[in-house]
Protein backbone atom coordinates (compact mmCIF):
# COMPACT_ATOMS: atom_id res chain seq x y z
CA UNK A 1 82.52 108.93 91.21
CA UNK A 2 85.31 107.79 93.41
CA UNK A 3 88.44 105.81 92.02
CA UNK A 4 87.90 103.30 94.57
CA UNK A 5 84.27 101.51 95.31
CA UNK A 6 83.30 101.98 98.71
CA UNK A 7 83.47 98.30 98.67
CA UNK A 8 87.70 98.94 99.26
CA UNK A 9 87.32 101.45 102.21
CA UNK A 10 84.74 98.86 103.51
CA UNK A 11 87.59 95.50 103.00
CA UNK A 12 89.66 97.96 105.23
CA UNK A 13 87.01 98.60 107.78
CA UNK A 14 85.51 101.62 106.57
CA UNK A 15 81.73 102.23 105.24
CA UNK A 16 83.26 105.02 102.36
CA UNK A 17 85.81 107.62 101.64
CA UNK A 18 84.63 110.08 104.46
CA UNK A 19 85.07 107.47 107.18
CA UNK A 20 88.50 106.79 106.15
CA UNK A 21 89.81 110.19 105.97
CA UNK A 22 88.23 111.00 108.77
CA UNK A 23 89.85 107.95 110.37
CA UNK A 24 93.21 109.42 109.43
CA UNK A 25 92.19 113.06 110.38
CA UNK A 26 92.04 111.53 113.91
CA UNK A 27 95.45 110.34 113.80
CA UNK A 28 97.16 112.57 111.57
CA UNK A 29 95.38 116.31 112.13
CA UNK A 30 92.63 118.17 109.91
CA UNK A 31 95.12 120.33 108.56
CA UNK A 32 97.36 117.74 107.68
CA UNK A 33 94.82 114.87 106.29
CA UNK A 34 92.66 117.76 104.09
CA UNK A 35 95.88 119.70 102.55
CA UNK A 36 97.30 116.73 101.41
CA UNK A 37 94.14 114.91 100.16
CA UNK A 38 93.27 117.74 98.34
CA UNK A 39 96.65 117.78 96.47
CA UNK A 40 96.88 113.88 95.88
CA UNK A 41 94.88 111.66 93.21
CA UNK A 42 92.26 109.16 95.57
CA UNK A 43 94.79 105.85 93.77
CA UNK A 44 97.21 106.85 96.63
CA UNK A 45 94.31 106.91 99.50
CA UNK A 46 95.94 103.97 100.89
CA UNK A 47 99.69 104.08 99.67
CA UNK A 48 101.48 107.99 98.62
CA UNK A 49 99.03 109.19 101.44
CA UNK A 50 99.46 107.39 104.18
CA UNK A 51 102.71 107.79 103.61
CA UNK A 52 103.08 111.59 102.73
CA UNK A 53 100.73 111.64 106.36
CA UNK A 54 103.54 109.40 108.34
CA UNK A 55 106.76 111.61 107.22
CA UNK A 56 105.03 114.99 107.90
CA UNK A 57 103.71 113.73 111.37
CA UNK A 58 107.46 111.96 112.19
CA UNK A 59 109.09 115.13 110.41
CA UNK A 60 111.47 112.74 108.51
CA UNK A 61 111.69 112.88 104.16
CA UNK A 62 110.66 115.80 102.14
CA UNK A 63 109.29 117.56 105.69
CA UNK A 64 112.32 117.69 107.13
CA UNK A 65 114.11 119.32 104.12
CA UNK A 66 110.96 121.78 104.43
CA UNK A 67 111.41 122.40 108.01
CA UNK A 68 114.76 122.63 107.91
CA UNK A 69 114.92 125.07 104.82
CA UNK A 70 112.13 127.19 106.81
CA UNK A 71 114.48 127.59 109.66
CA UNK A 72 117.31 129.05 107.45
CA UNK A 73 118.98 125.70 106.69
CA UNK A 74 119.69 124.18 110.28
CA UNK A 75 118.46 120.42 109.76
């Protein structure tokens, strides 16, 4: 069983889970949508998500320590 109904993806404008992250695979990349949904609890579908999916897309937050850590420090 979900942690949402699909009654909540439905008040947002889609018919369950799988439409929404599909919805967000569109905008954010397969990669990107399925790595993190796998790693984050379905209460953050529409907060922690979403925004976890904005910073790694705009490279700003955590990413950009990543990013800049993976290319030997240079921010």
């Amino acid at each position: 069983m979900s942690y949402y109904p699909d009654s909540t993806y439905q008040a947002h404008g889609y018919a369950n889970r799988g439409e929404y992250l599909n919805s967000l695979r569109d905008t954010y990349g397969v990669e990107a949508v399925n790595a993190l949904s796998s790693i984050m609890p379905e209460s953050e579908d529409f907060d922690g998500l979403v925004t976890d999916l904005e910073d790694y897309a705009s490279g700003d937050g955590f990413y950009a320590m990543c990013n800049a850590e993976l290319d030997g420090g240079r921010a």
